[in-house]
Protein backbone atom coordinates (compact mmCIF):
# COMPACT_ATOMS: atom_id res chain seq x y z
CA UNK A 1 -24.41 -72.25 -47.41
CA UNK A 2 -20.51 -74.15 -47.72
CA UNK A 3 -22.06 -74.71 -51.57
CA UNK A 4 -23.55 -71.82 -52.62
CA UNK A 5 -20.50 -70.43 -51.45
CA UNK A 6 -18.68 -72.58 -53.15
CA UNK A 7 -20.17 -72.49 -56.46
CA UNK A 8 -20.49 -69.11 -56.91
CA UNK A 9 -18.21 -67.83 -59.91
CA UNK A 10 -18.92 -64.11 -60.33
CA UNK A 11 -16.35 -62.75 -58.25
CA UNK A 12 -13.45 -65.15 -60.49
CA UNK A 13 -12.75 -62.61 -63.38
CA UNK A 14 -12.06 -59.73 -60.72
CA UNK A 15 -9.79 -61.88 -58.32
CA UNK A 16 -7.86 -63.29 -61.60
CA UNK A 17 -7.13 -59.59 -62.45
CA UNK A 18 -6.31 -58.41 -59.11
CA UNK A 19 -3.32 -61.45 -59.13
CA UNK A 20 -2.98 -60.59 -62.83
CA UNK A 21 -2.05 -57.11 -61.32
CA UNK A 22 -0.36 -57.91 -58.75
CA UNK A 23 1.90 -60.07 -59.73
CA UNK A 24 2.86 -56.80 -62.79
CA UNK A 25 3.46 -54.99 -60.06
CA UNK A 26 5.88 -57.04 -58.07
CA UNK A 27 7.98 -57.72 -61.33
CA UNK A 28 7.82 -53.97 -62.03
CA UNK A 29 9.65 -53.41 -58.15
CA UNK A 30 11.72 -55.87 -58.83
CA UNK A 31 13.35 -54.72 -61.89
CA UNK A 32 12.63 -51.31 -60.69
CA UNK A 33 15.30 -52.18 -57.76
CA UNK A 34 17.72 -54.35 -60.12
CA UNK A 35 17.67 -50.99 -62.63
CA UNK A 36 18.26 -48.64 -59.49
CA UNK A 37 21.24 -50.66 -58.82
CA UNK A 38 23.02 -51.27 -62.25
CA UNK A 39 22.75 -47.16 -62.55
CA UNK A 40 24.08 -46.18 -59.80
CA UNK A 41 27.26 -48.23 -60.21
CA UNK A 42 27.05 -47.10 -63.85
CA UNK A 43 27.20 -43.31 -62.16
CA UNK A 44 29.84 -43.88 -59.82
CA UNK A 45 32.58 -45.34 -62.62
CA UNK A 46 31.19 -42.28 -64.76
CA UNK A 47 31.64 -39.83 -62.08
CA UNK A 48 35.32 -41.24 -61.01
CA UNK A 49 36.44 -40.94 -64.57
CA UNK A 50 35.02 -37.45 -65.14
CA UNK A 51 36.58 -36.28 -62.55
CA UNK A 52 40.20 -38.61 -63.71
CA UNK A 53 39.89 -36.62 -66.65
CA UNK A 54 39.10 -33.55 -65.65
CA UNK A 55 42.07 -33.27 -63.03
CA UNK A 56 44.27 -34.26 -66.27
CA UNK A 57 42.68 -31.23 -67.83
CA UNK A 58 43.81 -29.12 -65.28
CA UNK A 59 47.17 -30.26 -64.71
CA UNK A 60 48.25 -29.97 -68.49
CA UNK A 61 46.57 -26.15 -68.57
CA UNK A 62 48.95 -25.63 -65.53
CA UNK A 63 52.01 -26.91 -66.98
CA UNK A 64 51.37 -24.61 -70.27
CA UNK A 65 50.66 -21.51 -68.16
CA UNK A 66 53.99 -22.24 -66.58
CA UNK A 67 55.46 -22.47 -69.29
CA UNK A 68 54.43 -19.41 -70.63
């Protein structure tokens, strides 16, 4: 039965696509999780000068309304 069992190739195509598969997927998480992490530090330096910029916005308005 040990070589029946072990001579049997019908299943092989399916089980090399299923690793095939598998092994996409695992590099798709992976760069899935190093993307998640380069753009959310890209976000933060975004957000933090946005905001720089935006308080510089409102300090020169208020120095022209004052001087007004």
């Amino acid at each position: 039965m040990l070589k029946k069992f072990l001579k049997e190739e019908r299943g092989q195509g399916a089980i090399e696509y299923i690793l095939l598969a598998g092994g996409i997927i695992v590099a798709a998480v992976v760069i899935f999780y190093v993307y998640k992490g380069i753009a959310s530090s890209a976000g933060t330096r975004m957000s933090g000068t946005v905001n720089f910029t935006a308080e510089e916005v409102n300090e020169s308005v208020s120095e022209e309304l004052a001087r007004l």
